[in-house]
C-alpha atoms as a PDB file:
ATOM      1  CA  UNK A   1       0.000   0.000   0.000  1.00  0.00           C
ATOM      2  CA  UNK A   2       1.391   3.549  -0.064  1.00  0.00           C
ATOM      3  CA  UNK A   3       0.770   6.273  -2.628  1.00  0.00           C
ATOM      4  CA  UNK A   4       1.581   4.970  -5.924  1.00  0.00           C
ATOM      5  CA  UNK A   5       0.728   6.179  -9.846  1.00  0.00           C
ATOM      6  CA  UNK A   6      -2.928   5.464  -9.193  1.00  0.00           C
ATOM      7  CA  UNK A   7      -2.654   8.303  -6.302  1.00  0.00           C
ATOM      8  CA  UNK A   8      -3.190   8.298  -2.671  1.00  0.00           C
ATOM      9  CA  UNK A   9      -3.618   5.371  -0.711  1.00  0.00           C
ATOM     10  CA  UNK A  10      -6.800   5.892   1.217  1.00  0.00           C
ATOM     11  CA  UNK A  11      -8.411   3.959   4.753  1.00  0.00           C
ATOM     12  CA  UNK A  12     -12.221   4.674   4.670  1.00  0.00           C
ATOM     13  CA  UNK A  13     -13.634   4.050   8.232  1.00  0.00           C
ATOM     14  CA  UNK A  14     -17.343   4.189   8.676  1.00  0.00           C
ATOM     15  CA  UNK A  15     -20.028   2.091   9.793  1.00  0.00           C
ATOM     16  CA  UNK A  16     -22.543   2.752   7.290  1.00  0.00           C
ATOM     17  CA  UNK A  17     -21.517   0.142   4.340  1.00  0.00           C
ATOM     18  CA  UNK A  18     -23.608   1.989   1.682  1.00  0.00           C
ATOM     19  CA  UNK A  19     -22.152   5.228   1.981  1.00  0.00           C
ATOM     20  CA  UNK A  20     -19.011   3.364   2.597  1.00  0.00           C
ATOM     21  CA  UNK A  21     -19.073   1.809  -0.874  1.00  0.00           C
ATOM     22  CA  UNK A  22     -20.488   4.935  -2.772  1.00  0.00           C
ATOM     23  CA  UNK A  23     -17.137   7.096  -1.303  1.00  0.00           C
ATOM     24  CA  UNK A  24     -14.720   4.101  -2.223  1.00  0.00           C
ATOM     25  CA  UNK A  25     -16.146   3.665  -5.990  1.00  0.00           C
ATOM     26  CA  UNK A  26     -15.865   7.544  -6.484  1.00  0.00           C
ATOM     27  CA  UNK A  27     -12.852   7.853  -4.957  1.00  0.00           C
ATOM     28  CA  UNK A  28     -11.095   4.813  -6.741  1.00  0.00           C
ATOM     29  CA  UNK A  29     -12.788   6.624 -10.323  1.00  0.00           C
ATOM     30  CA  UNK A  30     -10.220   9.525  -9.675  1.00  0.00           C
ATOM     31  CA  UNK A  31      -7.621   7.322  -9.287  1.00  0.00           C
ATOM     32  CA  UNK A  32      -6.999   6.371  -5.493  1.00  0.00           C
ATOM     33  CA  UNK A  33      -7.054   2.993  -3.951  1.00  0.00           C
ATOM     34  CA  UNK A  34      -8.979   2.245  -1.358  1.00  0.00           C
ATOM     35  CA  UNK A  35      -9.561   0.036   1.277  1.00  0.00           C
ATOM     36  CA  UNK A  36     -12.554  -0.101   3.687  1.00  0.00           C
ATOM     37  CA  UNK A  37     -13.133  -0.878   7.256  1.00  0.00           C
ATOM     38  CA  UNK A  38     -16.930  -0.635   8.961  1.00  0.00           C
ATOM     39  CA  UNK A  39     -15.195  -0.199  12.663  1.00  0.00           C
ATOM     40  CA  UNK A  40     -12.646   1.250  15.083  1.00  0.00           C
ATOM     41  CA  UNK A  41     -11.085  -2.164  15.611  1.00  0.00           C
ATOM     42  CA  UNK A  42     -10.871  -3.177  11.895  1.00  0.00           C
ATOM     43  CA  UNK A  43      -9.528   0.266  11.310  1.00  0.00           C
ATOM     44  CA  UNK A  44      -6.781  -0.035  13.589  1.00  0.00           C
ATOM     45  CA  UNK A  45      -5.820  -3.610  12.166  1.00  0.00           C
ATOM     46  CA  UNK A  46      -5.876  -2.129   9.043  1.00  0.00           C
ATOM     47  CA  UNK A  47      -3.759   0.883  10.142  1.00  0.00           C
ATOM     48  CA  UNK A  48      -1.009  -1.467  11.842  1.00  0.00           C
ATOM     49  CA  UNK A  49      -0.793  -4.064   8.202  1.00  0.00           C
ATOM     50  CA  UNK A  50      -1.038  -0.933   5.920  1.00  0.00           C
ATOM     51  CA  UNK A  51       0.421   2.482   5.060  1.00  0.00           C
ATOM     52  CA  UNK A  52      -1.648   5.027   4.137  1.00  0.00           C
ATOM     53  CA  UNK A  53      -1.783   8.606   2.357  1.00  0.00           C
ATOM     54  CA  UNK A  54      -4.829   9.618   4.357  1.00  0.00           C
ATOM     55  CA  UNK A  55      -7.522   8.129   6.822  1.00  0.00           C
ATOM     56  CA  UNK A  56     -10.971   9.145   6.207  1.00  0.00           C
ATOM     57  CA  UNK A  57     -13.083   8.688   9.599  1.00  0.00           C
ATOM     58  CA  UNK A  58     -16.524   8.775  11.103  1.00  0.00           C
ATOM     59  CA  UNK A  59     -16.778  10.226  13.965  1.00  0.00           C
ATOM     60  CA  UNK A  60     -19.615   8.398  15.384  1.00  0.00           C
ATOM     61  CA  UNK A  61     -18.609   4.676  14.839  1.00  0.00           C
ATOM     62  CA  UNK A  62     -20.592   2.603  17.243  1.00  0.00           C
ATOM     63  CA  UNK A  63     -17.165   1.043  18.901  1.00  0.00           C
ATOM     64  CA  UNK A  64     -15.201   4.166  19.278  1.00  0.00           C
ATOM     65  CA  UNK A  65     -15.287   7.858  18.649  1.00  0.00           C
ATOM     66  CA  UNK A  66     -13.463   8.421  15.106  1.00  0.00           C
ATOM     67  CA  UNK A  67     -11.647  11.307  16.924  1.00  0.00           C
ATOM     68  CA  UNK A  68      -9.651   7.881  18.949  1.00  0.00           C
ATOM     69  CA  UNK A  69      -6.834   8.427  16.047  1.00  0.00           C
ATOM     70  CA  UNK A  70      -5.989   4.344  15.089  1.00  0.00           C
ATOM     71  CA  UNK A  71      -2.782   5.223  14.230  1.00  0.00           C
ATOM     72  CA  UNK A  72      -2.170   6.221  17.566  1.00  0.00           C
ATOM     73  CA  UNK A  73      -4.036   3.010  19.232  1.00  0.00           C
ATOM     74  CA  UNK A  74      -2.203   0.676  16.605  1.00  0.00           C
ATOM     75  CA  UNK A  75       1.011   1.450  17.403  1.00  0.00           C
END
């Protein structure tokens, strides 16, 4: 993972798995990858395996605050 020719490397967090999947497809259409997680705990996982550009986060998940940084948690 990592920002590569297709752009930034981006971790969606949020609970919601609709607007989840409408954010990733128009995000990957301008040329990012992205990868998904629906809680805190996934998000942290994800977080400690990955390397990301930018972390996009709810702020009302329903097993943490978003403002509980993963990166921070993770590590």
């Amino acid at each position: 993972m990592g920002k590569s020719e297709r752009g930034m490397a981006i971790l969606l967090v949020d609970d919601e798995a609709r607007l989840r999947r409408t954010l990733a497809r128009s995000l990957s259409a301008r040329g990012h990858w992205v990868d998904e997680a629906g809680t805190h705990r996934e998000a942290v996982t994800a977080v400690v395996h990955g390397t990301y550009d930018l972390l996009l986060l709810d702020v009302n998940l329903p097993d943490a605050t978003g403002w509980a940084e993963p990166r921070r948690e993770g590590r």
